[in-house]
Protein backbone atom coordinates (compact mmCIF):
# COMPACT_ATOMS: atom_id res chain seq x y z
CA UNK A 1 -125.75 36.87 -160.76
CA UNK A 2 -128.56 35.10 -163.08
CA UNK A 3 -127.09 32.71 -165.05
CA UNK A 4 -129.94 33.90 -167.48
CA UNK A 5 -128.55 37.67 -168.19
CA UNK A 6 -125.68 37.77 -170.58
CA UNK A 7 -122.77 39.81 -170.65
CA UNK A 8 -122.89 42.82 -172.90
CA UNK A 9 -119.57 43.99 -172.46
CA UNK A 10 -116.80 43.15 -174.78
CA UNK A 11 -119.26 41.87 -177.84
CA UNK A 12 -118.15 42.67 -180.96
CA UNK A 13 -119.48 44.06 -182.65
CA UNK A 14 -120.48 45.98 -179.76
CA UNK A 15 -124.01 45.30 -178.31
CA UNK A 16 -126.75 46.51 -179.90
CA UNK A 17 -129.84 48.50 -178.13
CA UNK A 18 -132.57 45.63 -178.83
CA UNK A 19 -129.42 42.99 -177.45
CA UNK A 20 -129.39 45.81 -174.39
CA UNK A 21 -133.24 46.01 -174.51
CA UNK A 22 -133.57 42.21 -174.48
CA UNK A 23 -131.11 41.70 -171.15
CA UNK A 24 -132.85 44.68 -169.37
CA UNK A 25 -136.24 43.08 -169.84
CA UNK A 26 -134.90 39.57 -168.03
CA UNK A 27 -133.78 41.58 -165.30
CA UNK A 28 -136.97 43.49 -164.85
CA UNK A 29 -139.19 40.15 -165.17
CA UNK A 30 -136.70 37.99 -162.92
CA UNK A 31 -136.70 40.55 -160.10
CA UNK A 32 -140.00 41.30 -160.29
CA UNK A 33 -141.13 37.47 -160.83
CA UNK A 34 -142.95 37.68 -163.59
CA UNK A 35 -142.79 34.30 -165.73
CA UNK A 36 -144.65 36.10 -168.51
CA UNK A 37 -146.36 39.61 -169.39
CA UNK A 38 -149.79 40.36 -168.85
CA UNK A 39 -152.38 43.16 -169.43
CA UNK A 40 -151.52 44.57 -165.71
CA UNK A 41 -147.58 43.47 -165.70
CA UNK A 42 -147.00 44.46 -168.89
CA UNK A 43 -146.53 48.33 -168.58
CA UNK A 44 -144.76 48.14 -165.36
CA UNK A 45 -142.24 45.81 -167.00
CA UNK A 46 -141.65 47.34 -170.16
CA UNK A 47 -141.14 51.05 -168.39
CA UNK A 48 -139.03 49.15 -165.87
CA UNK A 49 -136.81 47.46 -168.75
CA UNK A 50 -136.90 51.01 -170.53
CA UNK A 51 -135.04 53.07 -167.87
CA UNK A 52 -132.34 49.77 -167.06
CA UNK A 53 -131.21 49.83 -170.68
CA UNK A 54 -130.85 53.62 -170.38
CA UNK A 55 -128.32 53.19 -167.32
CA UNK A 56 -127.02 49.88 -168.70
CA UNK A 57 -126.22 51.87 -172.13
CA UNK A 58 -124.08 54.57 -169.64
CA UNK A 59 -122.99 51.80 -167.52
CA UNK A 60 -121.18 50.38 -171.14
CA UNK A 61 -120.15 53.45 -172.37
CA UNK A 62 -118.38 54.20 -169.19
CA UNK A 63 -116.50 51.04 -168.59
CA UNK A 64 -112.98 50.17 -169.78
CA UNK A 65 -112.46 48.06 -172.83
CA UNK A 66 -112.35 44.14 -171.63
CA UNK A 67 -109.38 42.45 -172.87
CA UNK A 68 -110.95 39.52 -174.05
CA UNK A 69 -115.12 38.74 -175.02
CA UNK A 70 -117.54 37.08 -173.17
CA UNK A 71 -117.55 33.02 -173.58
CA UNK A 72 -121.16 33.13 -174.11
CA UNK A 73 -123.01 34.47 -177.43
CA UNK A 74 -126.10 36.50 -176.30
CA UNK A 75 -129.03 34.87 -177.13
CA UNK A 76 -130.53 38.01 -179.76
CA UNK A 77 -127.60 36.44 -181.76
CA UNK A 78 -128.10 33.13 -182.00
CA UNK A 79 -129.26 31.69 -185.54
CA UNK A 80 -132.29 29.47 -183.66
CA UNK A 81 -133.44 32.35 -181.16
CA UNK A 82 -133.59 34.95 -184.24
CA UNK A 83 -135.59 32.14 -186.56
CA UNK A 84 -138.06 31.21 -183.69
CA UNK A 85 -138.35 35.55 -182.99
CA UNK A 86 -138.51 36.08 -187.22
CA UNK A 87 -135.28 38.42 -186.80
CA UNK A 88 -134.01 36.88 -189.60
């Protein structure tokens, strides 16, 4: 697995849809090998990252409670990633 995606399941609070948003979009641009979005990547990206948070949100839903959280924070909740993205 990329060492890059975080684990969703188990947060708590539970994982928001920009966290869910924000992990579907490294997925899209990893597999696709995009470093960074352009005029003609852009679209194909951000549709691509649309529909895997859709099934990521089900995949979530679906699973069974996890008896203990991830080790890792995700990175939307990290004091210097929010500051540098103004989601503070």
């Amino acid at each position: 697995m990329c060492r890059n995606i975080t684990v969703l399941r188990g947060l708590e609070p539970a994982a928001t849809s920009e966290e869910i948003y924000a992990a579907a979009l490294q997925y899209a641009r990893k597999v696709s090998g995009v470093g960074s979005l352009s005029s003609t990547t852009r679209g194909p990206i951000e549709r691509a990252a649309t529909e895997v948070a859709k099934i990521t949100l089900q995949l979530l839903a679906e699973m069974p409670e996890r008896r203990n959280p991830p080790q890792t924070v995700p990175p939307l909740r990290r004091p210097e990633v929010r500051a540098r993205l103004g989601l503070d």
